[in-house]
Protein backbone atom coordinates (compact mmCIF):
# COMPACT_ATOMS: atom_id res chain seq x y z
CA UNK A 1 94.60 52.77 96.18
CA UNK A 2 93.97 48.69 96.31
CA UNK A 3 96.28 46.41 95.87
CA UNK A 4 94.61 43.28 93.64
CA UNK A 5 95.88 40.23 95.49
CA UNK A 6 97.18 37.73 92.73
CA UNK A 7 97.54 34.56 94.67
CA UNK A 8 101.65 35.08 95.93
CA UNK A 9 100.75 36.00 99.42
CA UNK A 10 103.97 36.51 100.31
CA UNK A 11 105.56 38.72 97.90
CA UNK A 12 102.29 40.88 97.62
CA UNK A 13 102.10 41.17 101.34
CA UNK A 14 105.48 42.50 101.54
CA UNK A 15 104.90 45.35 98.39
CA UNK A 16 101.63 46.21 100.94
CA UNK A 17 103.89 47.00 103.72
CA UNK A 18 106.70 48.43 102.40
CA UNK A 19 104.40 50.63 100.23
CA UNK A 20 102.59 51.92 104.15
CA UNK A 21 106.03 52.45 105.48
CA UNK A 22 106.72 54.54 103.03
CA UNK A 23 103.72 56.89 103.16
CA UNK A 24 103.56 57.39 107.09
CA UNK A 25 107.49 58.28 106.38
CA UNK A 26 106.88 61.09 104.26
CA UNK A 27 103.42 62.60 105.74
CA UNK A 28 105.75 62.27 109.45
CA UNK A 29 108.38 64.67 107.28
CA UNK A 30 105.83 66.83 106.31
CA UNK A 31 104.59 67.47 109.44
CA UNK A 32 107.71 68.05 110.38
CA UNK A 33 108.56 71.16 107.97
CA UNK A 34 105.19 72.52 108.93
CA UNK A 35 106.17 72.72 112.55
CA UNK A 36 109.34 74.13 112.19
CA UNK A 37 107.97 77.10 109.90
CA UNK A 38 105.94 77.82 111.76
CA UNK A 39 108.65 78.28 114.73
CA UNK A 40 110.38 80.31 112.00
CA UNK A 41 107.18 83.31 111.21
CA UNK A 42 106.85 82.77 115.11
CA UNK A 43 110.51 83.55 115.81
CA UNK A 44 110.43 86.74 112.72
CA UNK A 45 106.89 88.09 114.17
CA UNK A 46 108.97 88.45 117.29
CA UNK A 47 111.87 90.38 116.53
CA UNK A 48 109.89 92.51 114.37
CA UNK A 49 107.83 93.61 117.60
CA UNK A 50 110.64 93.85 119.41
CA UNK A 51 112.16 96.14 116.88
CA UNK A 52 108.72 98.13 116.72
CA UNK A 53 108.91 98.33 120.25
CA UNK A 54 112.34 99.45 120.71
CA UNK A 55 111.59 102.92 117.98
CA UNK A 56 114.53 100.85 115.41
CA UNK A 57 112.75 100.58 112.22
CA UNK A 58 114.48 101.11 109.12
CA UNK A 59 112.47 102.09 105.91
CA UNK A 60 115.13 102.42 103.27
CA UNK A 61 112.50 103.36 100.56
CA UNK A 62 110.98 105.72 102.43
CA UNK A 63 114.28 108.09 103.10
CA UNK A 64 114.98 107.55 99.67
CA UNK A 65 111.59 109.46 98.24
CA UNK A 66 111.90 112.29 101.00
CA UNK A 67 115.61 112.88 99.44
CA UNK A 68 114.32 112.96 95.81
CA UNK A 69 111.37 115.00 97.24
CA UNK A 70 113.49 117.73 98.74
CA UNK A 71 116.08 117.82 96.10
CA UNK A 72 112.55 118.31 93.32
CA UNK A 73 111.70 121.58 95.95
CA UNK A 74 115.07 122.93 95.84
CA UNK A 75 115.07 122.83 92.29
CA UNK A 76 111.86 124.36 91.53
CA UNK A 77 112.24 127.00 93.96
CA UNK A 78 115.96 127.56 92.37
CA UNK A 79 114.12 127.68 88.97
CA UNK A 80 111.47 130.20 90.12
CA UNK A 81 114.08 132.52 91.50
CA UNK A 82 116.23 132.34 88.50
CA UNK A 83 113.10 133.17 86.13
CA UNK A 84 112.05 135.71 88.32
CA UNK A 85 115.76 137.48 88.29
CA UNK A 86 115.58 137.05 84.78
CA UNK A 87 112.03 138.64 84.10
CA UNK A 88 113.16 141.49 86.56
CA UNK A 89 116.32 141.96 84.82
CA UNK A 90 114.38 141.98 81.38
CA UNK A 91 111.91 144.28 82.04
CA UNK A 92 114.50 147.08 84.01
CA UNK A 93 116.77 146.68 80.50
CA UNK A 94 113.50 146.98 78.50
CA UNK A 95 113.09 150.33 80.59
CA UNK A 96 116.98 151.84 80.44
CA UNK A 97 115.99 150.95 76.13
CA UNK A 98 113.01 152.71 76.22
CA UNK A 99 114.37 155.37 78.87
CA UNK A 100 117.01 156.35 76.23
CA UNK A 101 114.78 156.17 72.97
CA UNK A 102 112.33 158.65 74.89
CA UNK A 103 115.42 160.75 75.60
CA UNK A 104 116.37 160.79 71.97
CA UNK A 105 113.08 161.54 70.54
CA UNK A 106 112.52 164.97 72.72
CA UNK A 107 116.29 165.69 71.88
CA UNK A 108 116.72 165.22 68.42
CA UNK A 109 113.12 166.46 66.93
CA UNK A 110 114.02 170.23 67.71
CA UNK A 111 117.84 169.48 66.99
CA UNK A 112 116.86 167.77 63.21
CA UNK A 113 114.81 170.78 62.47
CA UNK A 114 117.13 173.18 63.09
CA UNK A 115 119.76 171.15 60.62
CA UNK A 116 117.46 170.39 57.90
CA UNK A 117 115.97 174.24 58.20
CA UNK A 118 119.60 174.91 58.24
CA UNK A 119 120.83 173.55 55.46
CA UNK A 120 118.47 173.57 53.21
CA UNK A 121 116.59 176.59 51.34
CA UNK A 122 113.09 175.33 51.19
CA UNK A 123 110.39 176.22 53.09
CA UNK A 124 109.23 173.05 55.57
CA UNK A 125 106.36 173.82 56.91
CA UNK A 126 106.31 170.85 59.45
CA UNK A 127 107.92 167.88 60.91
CA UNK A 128 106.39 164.90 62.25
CA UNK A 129 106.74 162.93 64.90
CA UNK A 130 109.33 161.42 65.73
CA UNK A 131 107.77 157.69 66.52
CA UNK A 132 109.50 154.80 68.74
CA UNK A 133 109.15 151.60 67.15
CA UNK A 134 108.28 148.73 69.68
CA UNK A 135 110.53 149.51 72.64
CA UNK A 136 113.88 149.09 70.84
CA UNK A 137 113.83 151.96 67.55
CA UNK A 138 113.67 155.43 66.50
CA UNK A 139 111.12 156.23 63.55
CA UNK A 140 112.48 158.24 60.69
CA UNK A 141 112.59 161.37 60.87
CA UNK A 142 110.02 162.88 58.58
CA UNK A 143 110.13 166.53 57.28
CA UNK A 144 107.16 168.03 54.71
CA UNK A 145 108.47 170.81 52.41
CA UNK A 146 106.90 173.33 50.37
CA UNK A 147 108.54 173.14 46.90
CA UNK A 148 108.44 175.86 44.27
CA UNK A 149 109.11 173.45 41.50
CA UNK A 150 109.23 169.65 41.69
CA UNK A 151 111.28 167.72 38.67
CA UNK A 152 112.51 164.97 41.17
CA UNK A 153 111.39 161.44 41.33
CA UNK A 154 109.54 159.56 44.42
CA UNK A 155 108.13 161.98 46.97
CA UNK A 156 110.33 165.74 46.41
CA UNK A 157 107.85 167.27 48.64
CA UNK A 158 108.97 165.35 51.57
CA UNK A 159 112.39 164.64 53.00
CA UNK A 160 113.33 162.14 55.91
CA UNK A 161 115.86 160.97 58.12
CA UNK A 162 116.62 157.19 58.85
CA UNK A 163 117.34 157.14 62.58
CA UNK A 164 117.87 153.46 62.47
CA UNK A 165 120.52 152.69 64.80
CA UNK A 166 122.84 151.35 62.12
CA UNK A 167 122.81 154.83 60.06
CA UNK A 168 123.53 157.37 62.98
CA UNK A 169 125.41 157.79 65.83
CA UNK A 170 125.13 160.31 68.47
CA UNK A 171 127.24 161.51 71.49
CA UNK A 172 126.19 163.25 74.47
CA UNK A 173 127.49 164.86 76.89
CA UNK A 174 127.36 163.78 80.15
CA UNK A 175 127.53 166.61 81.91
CA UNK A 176 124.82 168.73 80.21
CA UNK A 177 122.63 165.53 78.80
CA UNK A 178 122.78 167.24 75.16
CA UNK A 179 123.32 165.26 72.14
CA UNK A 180 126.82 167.17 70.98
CA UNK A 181 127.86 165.34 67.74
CA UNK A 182 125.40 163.34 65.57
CA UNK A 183 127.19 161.19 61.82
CA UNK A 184 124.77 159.44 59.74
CA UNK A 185 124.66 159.71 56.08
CA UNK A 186 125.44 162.89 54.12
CA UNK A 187 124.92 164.56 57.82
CA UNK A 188 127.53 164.76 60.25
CA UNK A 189 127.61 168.07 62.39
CA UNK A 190 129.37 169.49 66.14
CA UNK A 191 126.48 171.26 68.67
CA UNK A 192 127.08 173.29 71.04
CA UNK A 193 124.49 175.18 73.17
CA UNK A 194 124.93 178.83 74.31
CA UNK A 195 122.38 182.08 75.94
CA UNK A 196 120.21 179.54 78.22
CA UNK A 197 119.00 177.38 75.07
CA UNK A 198 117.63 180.22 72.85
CA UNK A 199 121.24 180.08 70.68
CA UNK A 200 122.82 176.66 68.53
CA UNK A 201 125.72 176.25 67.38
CA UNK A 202 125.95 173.85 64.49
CA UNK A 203 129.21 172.96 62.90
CA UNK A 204 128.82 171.36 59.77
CA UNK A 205 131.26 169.14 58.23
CA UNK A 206 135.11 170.07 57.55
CA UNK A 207 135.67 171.13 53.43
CA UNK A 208 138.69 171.24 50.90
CA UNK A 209 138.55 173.89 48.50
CA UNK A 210 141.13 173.51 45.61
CA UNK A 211 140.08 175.09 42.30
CA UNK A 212 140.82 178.28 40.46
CA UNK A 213 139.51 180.58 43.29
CA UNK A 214 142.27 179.12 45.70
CA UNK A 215 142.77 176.90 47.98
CA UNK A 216 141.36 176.31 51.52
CA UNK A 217 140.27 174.28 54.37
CA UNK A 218 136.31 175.64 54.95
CA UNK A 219 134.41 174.99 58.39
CA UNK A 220 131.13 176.03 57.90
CA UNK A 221 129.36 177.09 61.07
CA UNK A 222 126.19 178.18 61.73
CA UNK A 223 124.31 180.00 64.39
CA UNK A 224 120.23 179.17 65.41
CA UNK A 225 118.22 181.61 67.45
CA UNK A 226 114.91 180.63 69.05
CA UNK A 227 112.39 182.96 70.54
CA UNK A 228 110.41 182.44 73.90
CA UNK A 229 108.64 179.62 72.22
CA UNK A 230 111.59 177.82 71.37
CA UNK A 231 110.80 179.13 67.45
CA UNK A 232 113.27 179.33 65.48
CA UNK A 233 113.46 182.97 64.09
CA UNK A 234 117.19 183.65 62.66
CA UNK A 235 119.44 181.42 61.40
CA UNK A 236 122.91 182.83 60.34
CA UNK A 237 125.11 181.34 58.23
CA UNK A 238 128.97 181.45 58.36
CA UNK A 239 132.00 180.08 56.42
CA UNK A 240 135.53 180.06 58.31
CA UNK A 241 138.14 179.98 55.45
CA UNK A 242 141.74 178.34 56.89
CA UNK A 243 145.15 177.94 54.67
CA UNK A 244 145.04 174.33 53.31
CA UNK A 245 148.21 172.65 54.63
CA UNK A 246 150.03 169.30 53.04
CA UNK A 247 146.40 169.38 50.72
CA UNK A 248 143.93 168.20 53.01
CA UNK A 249 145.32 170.04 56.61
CA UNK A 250 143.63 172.70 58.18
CA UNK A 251 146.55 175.57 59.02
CA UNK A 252 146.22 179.09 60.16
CA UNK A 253 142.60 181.21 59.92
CA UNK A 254 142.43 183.81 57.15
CA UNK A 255 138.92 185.22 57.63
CA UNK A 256 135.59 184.23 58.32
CA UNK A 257 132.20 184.88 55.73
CA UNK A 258 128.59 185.68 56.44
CA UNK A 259 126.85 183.55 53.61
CA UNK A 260 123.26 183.58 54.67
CA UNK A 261 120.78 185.10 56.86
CA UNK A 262 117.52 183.39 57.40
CA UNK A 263 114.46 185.23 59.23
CA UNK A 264 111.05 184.01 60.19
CA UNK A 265 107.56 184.70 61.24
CA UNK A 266 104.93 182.82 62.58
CA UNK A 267 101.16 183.48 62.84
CA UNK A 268 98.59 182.50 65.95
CA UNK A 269 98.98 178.24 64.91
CA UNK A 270 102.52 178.44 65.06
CA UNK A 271 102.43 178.46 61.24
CA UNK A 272 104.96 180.48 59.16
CA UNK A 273 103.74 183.21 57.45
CA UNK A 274 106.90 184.92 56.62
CA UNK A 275 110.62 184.02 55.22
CA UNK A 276 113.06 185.81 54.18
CA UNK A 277 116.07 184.72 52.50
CA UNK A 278 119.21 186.77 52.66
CA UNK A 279 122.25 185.86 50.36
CA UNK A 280 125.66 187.18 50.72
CA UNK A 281 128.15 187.20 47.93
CA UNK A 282 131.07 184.72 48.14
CA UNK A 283 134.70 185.88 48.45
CA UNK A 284 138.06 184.59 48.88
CA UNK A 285 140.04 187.28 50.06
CA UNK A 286 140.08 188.86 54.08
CA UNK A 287 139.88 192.48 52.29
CA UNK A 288 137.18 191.73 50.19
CA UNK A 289 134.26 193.76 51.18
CA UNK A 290 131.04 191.78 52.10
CA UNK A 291 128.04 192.27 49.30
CA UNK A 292 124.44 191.10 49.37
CA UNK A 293 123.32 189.31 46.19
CA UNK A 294 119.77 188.28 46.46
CA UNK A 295 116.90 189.47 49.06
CA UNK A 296 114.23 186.64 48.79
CA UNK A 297 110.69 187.32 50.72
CA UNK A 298 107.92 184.86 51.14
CA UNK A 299 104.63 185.22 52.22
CA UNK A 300 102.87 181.81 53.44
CA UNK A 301 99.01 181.17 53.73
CA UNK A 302 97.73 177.85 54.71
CA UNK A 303 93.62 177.06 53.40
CA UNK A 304 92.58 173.61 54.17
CA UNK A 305 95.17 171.44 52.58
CA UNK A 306 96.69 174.13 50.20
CA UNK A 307 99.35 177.15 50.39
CA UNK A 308 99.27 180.13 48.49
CA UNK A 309 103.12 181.46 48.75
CA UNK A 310 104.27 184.61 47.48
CA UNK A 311 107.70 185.52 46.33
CA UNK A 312 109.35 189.00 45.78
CA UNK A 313 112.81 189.60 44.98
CA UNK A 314 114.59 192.71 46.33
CA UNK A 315 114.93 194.21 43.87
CA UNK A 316 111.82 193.30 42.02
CA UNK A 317 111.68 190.96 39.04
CA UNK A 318 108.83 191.06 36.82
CA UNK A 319 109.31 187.20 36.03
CA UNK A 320 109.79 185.59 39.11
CA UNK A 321 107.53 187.28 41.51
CA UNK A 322 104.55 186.28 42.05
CA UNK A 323 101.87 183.46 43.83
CA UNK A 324 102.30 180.35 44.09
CA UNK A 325 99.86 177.81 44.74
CA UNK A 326 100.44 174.28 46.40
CA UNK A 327 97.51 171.83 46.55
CA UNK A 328 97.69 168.65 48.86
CA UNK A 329 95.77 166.05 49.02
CA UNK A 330 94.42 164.82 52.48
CA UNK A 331 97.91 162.21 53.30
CA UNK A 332 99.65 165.30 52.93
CA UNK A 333 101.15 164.45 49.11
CA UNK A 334 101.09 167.40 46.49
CA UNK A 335 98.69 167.27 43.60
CA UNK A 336 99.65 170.27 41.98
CA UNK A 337 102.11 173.60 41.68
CA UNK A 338 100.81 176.62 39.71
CA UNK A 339 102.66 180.06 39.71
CA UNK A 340 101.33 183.18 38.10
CA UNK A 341 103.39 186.51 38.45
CA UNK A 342 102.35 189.93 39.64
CA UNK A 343 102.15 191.25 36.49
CA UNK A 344 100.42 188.76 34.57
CA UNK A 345 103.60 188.19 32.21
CA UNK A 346 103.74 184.55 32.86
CA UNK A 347 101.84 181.90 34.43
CA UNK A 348 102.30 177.67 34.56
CA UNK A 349 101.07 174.42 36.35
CA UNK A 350 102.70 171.32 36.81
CA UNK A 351 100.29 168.41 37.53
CA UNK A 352 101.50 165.45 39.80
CA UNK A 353 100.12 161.85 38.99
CA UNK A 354 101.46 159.61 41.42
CA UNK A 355 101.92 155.67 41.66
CA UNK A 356 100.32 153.05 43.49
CA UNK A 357 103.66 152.98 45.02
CA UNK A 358 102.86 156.71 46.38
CA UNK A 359 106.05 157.67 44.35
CA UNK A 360 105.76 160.49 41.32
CA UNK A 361 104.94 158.84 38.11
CA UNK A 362 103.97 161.58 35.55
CA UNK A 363 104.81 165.67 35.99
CA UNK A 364 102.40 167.17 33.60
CA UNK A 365 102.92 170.78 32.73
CA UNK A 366 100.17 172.69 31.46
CA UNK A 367 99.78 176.69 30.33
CA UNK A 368 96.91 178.43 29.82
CA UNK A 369 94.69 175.05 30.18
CA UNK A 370 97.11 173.35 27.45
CA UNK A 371 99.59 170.26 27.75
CA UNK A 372 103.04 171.45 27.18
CA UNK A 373 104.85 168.44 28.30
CA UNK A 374 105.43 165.65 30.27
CA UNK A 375 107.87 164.13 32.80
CA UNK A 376 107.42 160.33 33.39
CA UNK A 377 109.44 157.85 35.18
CA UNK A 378 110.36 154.45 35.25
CA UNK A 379 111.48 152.78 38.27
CA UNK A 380 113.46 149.47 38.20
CA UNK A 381 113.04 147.59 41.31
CA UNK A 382 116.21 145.17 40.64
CA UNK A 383 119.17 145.41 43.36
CA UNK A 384 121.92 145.86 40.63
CA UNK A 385 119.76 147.95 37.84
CA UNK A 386 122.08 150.34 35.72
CA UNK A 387 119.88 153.55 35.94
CA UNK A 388 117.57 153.06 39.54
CA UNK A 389 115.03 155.57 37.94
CA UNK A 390 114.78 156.39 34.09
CA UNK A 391 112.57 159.82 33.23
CA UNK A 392 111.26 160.13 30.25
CA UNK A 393 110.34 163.63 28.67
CA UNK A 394 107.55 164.26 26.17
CA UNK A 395 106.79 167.41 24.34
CA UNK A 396 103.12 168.12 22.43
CA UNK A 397 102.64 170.33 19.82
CA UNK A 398 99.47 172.61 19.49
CA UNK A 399 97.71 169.67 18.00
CA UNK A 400 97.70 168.00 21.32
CA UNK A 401 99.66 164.76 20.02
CA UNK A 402 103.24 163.87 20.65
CA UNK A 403 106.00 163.49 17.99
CA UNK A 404 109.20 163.18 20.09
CA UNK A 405 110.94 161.65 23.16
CA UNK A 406 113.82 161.89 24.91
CA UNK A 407 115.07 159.80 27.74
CA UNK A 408 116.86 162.19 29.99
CA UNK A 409 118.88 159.14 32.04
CA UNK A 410 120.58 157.72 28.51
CA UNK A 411 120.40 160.62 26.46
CA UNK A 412 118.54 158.76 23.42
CA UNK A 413 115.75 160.05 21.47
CA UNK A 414 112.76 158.90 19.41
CA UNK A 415 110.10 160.56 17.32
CA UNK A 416 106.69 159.46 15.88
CA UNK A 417 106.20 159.25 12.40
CA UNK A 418 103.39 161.49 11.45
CA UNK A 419 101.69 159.76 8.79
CA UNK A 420 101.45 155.86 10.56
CA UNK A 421 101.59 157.50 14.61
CA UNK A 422 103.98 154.69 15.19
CA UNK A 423 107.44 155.88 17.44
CA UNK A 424 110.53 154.84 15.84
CA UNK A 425 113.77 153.06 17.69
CA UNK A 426 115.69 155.33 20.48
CA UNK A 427 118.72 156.62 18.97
């Protein structure tokens, strides 16, 4: 930039120079830092060659990724391992599960049939299927009877088992592979396997007998015989009778009693066609001779979804033999009973109006095309309900109207007032 002279030569003249010494002093400095940086890159470019050269680079960053690399591998391939072990381990335990369900459901369909046939004095005409739920429960066990008179509530023609793993338990022998014990509710039974599989064994549960006919300790033991087919054809029924020790001790054996004899037939479909019922006497003393008391023989015909079932006593009885007829609709629930008797003394029919629950809710009973009666019930759904299932019973008169009630669960009555129809309070 000029410097306006103002006339002072001297003191301007000196400002000019000083001001020129100056400038030439710092642009010489500046020059000066330039040179010696660029010694410096000079000097760094160097060594950094050299240490190219020489094979002794060090990348910190990049040893650091391969680590964290690697250790990422290792720990997915850890990961995939341990998911595979687990998959594998799930799928052999989801095997041994369904392994032993299968086991159980050829074991204990025959086994359940032979208790419930057994026990129990109706005719069953089938059994279904015993069905695995998922891969990890039994089905109930689902029996269909063939009742001679219905008065019960729900579904009398059918029975079932829950084989939920929390009502049963079973043990089996190792040896053999046989179920030998099985405990769930109201069942718990011993079985024991004899003659190549065509004999069971089935030992029911231990009794105390205290009353006026004496006292005893009862094992009740029962043999099943099976034919070629593995049909069961004979069941015989036995009662060992012990002395009853300290009140509730089994002590020495006394005698043993035949109480029943069961026999069947069976026609081309594996179908019963015959049953007979044998019935011996009880008794309470070893000298006591055994007696029969009843001879029962049925006849069964299956056409379409109905059975016509005949009864005869031995000997006959006017008033109780006869045919029976059972009609079933097509999910295998009963619509109606009827019964007429050889001789023509008697006849009935009990209509069955059911729910949309599936569950009985009317028995009407009709003779000779007339109402008689009728059976209703009332079901009460709530968990702590006094009376689960109330059944009410209504009686007509030849005029076809009602006048009275009674409500078999409580007891109480009521009638309608014939002039105003209108039914008075239960009393």
């Amino acid at each position: 930039m000029p410097i306006k002279y103002t006339g002072i030569k001297g003191f301007n003249l000196k400002i000019i120079l000083m001001d020129r010494k100056l400038y030439y002093k710092g642009l010489l400095r500046s020059m000066l830092m330039v040179v010696l940086g660029l010694i410096c890159f000079a000097s760094h470019g160097q060594n950094e060659t050299d240490n190219i050269k020489a094979g002794n680079i060090y990348q910190p960053q990049l040893q650091i990724n391969q680590d964290s690399i690697d250790a990422r591998r290792k720990f997915v391939q850890d990961s995939i391992q341990t998911r595979q072990k687990f998959v594998r381990d799930s799928i052999l335990r989801r095997k041994q599960i369904l392994d032993s369900l299968t086991f159980l459901q050829g074991e204990l369909q025959p086994l359940l049939e032979a208790i419930h046939w057994t026990m129990k004095e109706d005719i069953i005409s089938h059994a279904d299927k015993i069905a695995i739920i998922g891969d990890s429960a039994l089905g109930d066990y689902v029996y269909h009877k063939l009742p001679l008179g219905l008065a019960d509530p729900f579904t009398p023609w059918k029975g079932s088992l829950s084989l939920n793993a929390k009502h049963i338990r079973f043990n089996i022998d190792k040896k053999t592979k046989k179920i030998i014990t099985i405990q769930a509710p109201l069942l718990r039974c011993n079985l024991s396997y004899a003659n190549q599989g065509v004999l069971l064994i089935i030992q029911e549960a231990n009794a105390v007998q205290n009353n006026s006919y004496g006292k005893f300790y009862k094992t009740p033991i029962d043999s099943v015989f099976y034919d070629r087919n593995k049909r069961i054809v004979k069941i015989k029924r036995y009662v060992q009778f012990y002395e009853l020790v300290n009140n509730n001790q089994k002590g020495k054996l006394l005698f043993t009693n035949l109480s029943q004899v069961k026999q069947y037939q069976y026609g081309t479909s594996n179908q019963i066609t015959k049953y007979e019922l044998v019935k011996f006497c009880d008794r309470y003393k070893a000298y006591e001779t055994r007696e029969v008391c009843s001879i029962i023989n049925y006849s069964v015909t299956k056409q379409g979804n109905n059975y016509l079932i005949t009864r005869r006593n031995n000997p006959a009885n006017e008033f109780s033999d006869g045919t029976f007829t059972l009609e079933f609709d097509d999910h295998e629930n009963i619509k109606s009973i009827s019964f007429i008797t050889f001789s023509n003394s008697g006849d009935w029919q009990r209509l069955v109006e059911l729910n949309k629950e599936g569950n009985v809710n009317c028995y009407t009973d009709k003779s000779q095309g007339v109402i008689l009666n009728t059976m209703c019930m009332i079901y009460h759904k709530e968990p702590n309900a006094k009376y689960p299932v109330e059944t009410i019973y209504t009686t007509f008169e030849k005029d076809g109207v009602s006048y009275m009630q009674k409500n078999v669960t409580t007891e109480k009555t009521r009638v309608k007032d014939r002039m105003t129809l209108e039914w008075g309070p239960w009393k």
